[in-house]
N, C-alpha and C. Protein backbone atom coordinates (compact mmCIF):
# COMPACT_ATOMS: atom_id res chain seq x y z
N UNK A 1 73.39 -50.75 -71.59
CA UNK A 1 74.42 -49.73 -71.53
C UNK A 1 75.74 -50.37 -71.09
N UNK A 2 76.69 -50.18 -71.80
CA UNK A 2 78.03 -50.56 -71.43
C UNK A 2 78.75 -49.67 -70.33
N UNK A 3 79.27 -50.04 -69.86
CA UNK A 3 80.01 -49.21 -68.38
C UNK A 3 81.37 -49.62 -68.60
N UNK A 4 82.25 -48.05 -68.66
CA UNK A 4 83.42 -48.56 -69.51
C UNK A 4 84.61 -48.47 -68.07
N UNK A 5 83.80 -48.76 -66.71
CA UNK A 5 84.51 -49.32 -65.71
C UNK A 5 84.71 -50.90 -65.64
N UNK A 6 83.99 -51.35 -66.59
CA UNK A 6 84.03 -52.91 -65.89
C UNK A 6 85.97 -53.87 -66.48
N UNK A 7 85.89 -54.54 -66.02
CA UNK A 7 87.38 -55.12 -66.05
C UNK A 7 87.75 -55.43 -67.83
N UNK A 8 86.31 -55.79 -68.36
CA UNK A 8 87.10 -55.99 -69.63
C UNK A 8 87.17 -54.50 -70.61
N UNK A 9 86.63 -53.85 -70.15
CA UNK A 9 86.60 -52.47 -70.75
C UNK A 9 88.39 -52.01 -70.49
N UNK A 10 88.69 -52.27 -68.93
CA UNK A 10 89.56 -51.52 -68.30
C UNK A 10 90.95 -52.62 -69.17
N UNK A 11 90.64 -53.86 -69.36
CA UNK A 11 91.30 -54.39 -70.56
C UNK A 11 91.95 -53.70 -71.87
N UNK A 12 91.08 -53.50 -72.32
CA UNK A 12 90.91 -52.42 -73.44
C UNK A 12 92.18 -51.05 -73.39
N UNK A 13 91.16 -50.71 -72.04
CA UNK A 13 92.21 -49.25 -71.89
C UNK A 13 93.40 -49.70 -71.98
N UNK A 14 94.21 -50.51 -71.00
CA UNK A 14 95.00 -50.55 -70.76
C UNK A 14 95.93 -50.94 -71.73
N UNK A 15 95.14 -51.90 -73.14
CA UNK A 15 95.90 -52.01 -74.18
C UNK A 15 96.32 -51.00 -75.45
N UNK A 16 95.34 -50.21 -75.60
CA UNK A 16 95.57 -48.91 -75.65
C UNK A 16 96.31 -48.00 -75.18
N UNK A 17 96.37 -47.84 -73.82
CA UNK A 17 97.44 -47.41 -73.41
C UNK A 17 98.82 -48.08 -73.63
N UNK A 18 99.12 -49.24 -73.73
CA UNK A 18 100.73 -49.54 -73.71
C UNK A 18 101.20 -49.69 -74.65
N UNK A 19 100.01 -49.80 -75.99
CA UNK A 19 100.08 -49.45 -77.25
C UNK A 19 100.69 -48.01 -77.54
N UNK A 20 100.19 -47.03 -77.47
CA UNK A 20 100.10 -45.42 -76.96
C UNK A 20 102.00 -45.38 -76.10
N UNK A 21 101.60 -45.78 -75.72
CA UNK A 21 102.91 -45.42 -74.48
C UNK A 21 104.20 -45.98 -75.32
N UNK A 22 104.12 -47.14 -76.15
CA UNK A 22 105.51 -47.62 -76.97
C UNK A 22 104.97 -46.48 -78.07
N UNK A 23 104.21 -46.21 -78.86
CA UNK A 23 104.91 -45.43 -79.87
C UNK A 23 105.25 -43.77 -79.48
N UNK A 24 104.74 -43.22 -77.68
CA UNK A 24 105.40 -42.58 -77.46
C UNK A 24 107.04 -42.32 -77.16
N UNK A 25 107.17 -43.88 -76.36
CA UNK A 25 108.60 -43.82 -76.43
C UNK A 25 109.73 -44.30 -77.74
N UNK A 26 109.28 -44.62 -78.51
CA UNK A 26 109.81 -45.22 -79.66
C UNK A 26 109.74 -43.32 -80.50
N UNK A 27 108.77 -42.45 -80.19
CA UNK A 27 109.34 -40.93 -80.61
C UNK A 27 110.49 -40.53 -79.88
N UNK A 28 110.62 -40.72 -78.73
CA UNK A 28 111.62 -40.32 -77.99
C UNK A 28 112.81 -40.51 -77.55
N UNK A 29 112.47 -41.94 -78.16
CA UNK A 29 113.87 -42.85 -78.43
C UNK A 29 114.89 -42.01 -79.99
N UNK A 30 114.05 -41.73 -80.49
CA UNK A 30 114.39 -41.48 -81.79
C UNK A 30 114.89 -39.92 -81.95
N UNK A 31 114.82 -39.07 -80.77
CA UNK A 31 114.67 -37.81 -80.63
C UNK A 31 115.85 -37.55 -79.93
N UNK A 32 116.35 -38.72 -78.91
CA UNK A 32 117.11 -37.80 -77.75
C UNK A 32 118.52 -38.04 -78.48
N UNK A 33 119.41 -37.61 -78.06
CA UNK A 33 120.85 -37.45 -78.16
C UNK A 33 121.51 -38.48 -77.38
N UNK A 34 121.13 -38.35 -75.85
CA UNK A 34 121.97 -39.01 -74.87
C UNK A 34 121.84 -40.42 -75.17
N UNK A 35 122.89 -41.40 -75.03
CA UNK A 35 123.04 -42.63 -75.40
C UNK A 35 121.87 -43.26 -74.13
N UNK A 36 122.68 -42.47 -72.67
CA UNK A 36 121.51 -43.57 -71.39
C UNK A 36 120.15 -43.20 -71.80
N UNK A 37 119.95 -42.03 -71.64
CA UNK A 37 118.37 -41.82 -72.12
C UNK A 37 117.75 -42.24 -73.20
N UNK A 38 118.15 -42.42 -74.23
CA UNK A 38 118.17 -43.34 -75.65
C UNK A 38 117.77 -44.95 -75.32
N UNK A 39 118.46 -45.32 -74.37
CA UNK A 39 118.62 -47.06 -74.10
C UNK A 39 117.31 -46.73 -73.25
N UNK A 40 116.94 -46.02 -72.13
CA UNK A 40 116.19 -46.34 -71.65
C UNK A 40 114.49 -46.45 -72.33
N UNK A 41 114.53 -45.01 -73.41
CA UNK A 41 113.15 -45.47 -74.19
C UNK A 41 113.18 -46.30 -74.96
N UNK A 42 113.97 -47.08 -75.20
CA UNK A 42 113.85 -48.35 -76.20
C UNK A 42 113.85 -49.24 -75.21
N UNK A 43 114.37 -49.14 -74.32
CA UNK A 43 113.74 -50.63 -73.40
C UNK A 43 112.38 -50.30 -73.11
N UNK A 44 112.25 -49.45 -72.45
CA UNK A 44 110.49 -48.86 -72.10
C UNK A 44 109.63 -49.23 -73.24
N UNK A 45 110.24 -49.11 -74.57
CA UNK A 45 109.42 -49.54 -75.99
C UNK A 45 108.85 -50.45 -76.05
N UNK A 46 109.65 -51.38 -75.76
CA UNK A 46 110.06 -52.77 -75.83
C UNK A 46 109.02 -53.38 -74.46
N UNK A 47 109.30 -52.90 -73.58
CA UNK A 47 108.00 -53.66 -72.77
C UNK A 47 106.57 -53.06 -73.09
N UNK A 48 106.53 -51.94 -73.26
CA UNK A 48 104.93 -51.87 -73.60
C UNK A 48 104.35 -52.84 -74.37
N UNK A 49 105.45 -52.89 -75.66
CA UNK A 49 104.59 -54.14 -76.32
C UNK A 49 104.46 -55.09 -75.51
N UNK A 50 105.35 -55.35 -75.20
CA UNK A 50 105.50 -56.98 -74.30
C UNK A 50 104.27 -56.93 -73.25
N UNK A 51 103.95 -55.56 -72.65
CA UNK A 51 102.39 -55.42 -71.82
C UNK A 51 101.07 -55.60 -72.25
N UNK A 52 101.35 -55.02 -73.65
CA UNK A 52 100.08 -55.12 -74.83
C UNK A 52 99.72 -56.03 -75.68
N UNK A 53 100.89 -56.97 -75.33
CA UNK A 53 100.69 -58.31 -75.73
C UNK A 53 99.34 -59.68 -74.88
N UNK A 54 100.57 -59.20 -73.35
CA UNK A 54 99.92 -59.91 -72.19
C UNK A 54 98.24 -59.49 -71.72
N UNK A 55 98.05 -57.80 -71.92
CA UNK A 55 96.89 -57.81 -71.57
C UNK A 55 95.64 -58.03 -73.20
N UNK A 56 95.66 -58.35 -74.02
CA UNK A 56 95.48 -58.34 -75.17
C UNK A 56 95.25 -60.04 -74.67
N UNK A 57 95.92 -60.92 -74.96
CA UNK A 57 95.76 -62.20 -74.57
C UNK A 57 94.81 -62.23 -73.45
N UNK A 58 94.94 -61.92 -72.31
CA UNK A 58 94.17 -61.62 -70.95
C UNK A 58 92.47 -61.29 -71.82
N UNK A 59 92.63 -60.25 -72.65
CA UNK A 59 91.09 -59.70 -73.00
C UNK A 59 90.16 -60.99 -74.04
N UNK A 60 91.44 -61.27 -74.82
CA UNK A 60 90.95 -62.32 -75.93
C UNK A 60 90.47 -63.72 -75.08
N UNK A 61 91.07 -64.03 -74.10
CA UNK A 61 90.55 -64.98 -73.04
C UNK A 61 89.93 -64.69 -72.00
N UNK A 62 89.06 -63.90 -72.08
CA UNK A 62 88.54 -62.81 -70.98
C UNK A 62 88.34 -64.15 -69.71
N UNK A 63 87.33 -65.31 -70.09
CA UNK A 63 86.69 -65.95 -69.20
C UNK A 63 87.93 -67.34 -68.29
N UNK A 64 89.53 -66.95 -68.60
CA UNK A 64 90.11 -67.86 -68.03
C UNK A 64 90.90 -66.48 -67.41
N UNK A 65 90.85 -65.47 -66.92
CA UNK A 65 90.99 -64.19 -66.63
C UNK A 65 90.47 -63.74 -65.42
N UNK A 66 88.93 -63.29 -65.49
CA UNK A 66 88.56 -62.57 -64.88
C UNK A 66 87.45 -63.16 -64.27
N UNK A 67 87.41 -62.80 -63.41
CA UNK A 67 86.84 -63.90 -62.04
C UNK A 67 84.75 -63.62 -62.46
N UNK A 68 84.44 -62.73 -62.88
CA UNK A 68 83.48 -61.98 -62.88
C UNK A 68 82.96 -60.43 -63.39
N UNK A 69 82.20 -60.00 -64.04
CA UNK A 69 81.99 -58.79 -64.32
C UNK A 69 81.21 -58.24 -63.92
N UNK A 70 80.91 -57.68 -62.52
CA UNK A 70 79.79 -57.09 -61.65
C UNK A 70 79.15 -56.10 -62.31
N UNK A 71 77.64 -55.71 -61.84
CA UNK A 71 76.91 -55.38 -62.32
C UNK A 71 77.08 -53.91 -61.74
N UNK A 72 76.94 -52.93 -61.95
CA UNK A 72 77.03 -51.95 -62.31
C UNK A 72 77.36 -51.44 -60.93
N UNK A 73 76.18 -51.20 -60.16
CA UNK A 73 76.18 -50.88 -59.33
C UNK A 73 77.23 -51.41 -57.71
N UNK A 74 77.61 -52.37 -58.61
CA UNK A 74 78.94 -53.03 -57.96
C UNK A 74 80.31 -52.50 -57.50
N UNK A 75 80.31 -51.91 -58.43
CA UNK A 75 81.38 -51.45 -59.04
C UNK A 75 81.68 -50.54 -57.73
N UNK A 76 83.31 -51.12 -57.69
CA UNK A 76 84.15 -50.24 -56.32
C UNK A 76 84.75 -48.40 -57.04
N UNK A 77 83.99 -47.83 -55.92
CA UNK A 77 84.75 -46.36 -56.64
C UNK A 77 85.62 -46.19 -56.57
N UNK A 78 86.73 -46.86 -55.76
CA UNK A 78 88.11 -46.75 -56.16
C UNK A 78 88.41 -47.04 -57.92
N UNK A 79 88.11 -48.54 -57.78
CA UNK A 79 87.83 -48.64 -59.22
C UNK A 79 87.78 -47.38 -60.68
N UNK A 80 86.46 -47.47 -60.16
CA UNK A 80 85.82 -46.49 -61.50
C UNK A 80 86.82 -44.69 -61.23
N UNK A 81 87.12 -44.37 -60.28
CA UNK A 81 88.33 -43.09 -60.34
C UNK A 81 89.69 -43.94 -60.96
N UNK A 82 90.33 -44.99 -60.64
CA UNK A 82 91.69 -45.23 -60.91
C UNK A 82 91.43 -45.69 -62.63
N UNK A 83 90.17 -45.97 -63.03
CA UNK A 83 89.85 -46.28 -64.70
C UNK A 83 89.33 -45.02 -65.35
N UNK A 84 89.08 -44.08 -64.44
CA UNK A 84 88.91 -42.80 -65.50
C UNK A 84 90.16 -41.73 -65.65
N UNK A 85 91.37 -41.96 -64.72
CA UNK A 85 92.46 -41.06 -64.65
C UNK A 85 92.95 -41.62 -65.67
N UNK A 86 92.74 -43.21 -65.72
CA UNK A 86 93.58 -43.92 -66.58
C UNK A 86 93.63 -43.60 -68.19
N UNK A 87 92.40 -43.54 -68.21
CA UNK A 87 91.55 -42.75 -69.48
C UNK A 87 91.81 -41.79 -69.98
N UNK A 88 92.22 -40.64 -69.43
CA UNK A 88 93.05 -39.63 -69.41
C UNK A 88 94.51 -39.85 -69.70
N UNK A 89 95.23 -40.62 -69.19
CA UNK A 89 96.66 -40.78 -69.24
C UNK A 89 96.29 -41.22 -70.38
N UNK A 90 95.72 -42.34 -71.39
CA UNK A 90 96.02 -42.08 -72.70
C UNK A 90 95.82 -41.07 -73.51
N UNK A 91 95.01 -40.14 -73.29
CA UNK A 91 94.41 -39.21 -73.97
C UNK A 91 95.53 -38.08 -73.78
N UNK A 92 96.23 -38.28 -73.04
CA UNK A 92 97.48 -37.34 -72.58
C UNK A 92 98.84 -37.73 -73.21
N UNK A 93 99.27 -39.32 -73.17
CA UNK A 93 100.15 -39.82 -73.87
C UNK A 93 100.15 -39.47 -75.33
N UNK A 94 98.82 -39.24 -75.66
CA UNK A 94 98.64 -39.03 -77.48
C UNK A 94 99.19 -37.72 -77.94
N UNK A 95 98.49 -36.42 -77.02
CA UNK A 95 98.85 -35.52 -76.75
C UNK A 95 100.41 -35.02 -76.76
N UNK A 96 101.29 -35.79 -76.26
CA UNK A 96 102.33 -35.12 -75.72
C UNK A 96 103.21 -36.33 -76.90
N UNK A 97 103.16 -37.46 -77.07
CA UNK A 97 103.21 -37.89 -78.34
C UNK A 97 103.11 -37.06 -79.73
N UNK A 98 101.90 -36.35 -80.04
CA UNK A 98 101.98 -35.12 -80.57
C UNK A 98 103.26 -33.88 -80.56
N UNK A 99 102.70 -33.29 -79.55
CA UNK A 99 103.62 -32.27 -79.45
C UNK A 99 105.18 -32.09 -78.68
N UNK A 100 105.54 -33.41 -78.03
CA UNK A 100 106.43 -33.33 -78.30
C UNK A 100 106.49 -32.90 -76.19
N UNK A 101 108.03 -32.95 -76.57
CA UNK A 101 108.55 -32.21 -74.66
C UNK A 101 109.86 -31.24 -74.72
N UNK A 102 109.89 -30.31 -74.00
CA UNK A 102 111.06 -29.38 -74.19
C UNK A 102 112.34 -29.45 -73.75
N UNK A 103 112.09 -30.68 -73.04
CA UNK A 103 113.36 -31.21 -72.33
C UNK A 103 113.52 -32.81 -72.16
N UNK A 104 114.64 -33.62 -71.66
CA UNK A 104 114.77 -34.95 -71.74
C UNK A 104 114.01 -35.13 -70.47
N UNK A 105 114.23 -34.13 -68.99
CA UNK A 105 113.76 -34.50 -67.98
C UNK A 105 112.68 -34.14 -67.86
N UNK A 106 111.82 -33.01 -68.59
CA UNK A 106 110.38 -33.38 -68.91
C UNK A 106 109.34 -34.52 -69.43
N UNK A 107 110.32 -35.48 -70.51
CA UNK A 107 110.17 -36.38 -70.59
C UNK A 107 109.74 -37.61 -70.01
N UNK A 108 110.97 -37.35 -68.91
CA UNK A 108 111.44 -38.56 -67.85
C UNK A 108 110.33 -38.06 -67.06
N UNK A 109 109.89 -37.08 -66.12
CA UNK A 109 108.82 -36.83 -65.58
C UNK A 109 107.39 -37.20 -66.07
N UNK A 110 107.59 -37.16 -67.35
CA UNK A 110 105.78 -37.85 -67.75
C UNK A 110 106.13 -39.17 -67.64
N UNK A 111 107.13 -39.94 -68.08
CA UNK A 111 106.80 -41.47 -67.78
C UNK A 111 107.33 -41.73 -66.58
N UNK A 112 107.40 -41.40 -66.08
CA UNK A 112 107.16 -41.26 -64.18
C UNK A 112 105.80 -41.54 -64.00
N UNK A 113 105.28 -40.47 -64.65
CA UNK A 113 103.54 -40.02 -64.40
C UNK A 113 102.98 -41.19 -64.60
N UNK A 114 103.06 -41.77 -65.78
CA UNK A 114 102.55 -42.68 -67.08
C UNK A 114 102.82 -44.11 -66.07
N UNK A 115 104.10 -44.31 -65.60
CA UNK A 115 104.19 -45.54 -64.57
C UNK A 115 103.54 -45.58 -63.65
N UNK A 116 102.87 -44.63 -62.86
CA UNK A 116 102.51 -45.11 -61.86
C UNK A 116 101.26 -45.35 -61.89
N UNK A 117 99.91 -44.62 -62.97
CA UNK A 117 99.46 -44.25 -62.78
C UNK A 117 98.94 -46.15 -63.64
N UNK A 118 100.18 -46.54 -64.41
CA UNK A 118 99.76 -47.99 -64.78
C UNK A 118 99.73 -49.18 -63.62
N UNK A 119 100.49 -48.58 -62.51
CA UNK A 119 100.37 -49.37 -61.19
C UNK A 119 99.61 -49.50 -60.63
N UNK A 120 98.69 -48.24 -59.99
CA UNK A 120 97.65 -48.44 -59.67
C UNK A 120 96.37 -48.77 -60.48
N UNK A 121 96.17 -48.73 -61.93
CA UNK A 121 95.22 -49.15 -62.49
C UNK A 121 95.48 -50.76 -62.43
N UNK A 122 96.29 -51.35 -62.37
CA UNK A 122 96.73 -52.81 -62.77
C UNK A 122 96.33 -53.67 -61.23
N UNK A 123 96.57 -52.21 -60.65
CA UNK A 123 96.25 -52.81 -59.31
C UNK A 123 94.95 -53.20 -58.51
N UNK A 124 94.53 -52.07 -59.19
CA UNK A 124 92.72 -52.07 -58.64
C UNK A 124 91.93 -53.34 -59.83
N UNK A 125 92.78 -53.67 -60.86
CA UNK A 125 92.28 -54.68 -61.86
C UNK A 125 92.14 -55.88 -60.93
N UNK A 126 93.41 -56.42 -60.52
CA UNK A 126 94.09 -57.58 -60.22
C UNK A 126 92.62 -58.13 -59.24
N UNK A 127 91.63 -56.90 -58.48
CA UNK A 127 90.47 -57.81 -57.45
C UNK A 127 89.93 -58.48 -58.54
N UNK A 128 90.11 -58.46 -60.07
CA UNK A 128 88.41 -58.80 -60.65
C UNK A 128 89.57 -60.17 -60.91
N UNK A 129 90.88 -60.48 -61.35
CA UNK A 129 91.89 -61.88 -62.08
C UNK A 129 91.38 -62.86 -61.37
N UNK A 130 91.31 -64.18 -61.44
CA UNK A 130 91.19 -65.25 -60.93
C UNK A 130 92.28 -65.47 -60.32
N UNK A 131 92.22 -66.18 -59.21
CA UNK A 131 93.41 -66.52 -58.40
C UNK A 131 94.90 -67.04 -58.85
N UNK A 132 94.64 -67.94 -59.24
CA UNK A 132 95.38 -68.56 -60.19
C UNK A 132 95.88 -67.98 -61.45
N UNK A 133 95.29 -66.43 -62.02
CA UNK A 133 95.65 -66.01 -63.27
C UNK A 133 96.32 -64.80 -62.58
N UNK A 134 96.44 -64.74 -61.17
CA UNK A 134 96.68 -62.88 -61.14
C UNK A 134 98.51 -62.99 -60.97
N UNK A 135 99.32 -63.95 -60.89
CA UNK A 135 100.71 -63.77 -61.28
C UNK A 135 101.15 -63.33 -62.82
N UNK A 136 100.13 -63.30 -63.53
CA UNK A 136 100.50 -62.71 -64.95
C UNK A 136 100.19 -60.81 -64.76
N UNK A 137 99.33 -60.99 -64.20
CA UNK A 137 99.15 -59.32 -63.59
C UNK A 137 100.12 -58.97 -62.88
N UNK A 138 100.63 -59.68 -61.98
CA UNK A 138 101.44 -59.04 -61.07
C UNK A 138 103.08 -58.96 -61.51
N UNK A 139 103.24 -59.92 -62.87
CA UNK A 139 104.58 -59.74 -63.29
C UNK A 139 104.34 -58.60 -63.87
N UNK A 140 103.30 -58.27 -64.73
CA UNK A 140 103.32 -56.61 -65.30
C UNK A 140 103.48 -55.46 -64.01
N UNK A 141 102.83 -55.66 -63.09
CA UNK A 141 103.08 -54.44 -62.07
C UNK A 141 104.11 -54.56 -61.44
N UNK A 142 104.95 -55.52 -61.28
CA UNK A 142 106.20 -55.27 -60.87
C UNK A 142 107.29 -55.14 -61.51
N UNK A 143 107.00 -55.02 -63.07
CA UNK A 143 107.58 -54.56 -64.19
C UNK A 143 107.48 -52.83 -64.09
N UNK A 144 106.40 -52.98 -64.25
CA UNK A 144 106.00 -51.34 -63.97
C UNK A 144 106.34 -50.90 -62.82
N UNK A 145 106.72 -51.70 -61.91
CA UNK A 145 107.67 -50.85 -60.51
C UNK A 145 108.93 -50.85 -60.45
N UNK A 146 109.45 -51.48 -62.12
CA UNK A 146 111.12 -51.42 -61.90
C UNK A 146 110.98 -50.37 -62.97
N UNK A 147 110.10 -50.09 -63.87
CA UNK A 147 110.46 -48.69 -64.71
C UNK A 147 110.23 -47.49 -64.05
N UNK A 148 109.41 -47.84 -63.16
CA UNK A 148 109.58 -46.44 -62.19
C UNK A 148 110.45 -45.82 -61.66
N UNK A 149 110.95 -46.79 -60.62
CA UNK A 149 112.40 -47.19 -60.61
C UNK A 149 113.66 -46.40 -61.72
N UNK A 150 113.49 -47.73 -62.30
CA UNK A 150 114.66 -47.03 -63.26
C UNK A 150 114.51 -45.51 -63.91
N UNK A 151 113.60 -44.95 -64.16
CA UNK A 151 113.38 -43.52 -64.56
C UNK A 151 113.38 -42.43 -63.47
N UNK A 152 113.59 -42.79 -62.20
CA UNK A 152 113.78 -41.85 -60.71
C UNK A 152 115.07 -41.67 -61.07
N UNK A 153 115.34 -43.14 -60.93
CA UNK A 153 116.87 -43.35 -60.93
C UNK A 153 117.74 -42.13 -62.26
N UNK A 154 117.28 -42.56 -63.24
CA UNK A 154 117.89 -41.37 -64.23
C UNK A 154 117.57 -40.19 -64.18
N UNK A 155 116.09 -39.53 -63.77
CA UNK A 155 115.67 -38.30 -63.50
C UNK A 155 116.99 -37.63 -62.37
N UNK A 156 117.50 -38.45 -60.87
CA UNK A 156 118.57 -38.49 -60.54
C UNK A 156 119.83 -37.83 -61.06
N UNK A 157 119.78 -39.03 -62.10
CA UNK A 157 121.26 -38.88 -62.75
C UNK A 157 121.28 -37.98 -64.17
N UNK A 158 120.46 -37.16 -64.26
CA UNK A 158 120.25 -36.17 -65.34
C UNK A 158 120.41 -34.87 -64.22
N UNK A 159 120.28 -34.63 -63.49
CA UNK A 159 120.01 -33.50 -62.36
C UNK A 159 121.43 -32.92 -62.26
N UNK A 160 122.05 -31.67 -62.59
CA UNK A 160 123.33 -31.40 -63.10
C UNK A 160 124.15 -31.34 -61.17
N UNK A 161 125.13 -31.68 -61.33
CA UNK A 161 125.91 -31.61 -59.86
C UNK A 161 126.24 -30.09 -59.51
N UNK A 162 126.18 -29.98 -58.33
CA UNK A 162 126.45 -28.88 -58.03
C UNK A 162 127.72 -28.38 -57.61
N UNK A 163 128.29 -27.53 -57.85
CA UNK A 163 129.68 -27.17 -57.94
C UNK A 163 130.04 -26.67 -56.36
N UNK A 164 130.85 -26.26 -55.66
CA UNK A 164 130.99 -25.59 -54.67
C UNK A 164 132.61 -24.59 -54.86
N UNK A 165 132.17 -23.53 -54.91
CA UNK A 165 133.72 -22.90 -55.19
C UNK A 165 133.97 -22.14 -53.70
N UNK A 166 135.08 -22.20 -53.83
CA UNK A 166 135.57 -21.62 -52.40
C UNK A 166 135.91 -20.13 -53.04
N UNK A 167 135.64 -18.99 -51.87
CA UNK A 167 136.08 -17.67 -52.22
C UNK A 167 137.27 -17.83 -52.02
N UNK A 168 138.26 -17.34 -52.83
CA UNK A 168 139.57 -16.91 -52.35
C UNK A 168 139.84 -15.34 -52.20
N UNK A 169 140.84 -15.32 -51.27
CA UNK A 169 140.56 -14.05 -50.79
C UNK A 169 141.26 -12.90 -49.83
């Protein structure tokens, strides 16, 4: 029986997912109006591949990678919860890829979602990397902590200012 917690499974997902996640933003790139919000899903585009590249290589070389693939019962439940939400977030990216969002800052709020939720999966990965291989992991998660970042930051700067009028009187 395959256990689709183990690290090279969670491989998989994850390439799937950043697969999933660029041709979500590459819809949304293509959708919005605003020039900043525009630049930002085409950069976001643009690294997924660049993620789905790195973990794709990582899977195709599984054994200069990953330190070990424990046996079942091994398996940390942190783990196996942060690889089944994860599981979901693609199944959700496809979804909303589909149908679409009613607003730019609805948008910006799912890949909020979508970032973090690649942080902590990348994170709970990084126990199984070999010592020596886990700076290729960790440039992706601290990639993924500057798109977080940068999409607060615009969720921010999309948030309309508030006026203050004085009564006159």
């Amino acid at each position: 029986m395959v256990n689709i917690f183990d690290p090279q499974n969670i491989l998989k997902i994850a390439i799937d997912v950043e697969g999933s996640g660029k041709k979500l933003y590459e819809v949304l790139e293509a959708k919005v109006r605003d020039k900043k919000v525009k630049a930002m899903w085409k950069y976001l585009k643009e690294q997924e591949e660049i993620h789905r590249q790195i973990f794709q290589k990582m899977l195709n070389n599984i054994g200069d990678y990953i330190v070990y693939a424990p046996s079942p019962d091994e398996y940390n439940a942190y783990l196996k919860v942060v690889a089944s939400e994860y599981i979901f977030t693609q199944e959700l990216i496809e979804k909303k890829t589909r149908e679409g969002f009613s607003s730019d800052s609805q948008a910006v709020d799912f890949g909020i979602y979508i970032e973090k939720e690649s942080i902590l999966t990348y994170s709970a990965l990084r126990k199984y990397v070999l010592p020596a291989k886990q700076s290729v992991l960790d440039k992706v998660i601290d990639e993924e902590k500057k798109h977080l970042v940068d999409l607060v930051v615009l969720k921010d700067q999309m948030k309309p200012i508030p006026t203050h009028r004085r009564d006159v009187g």
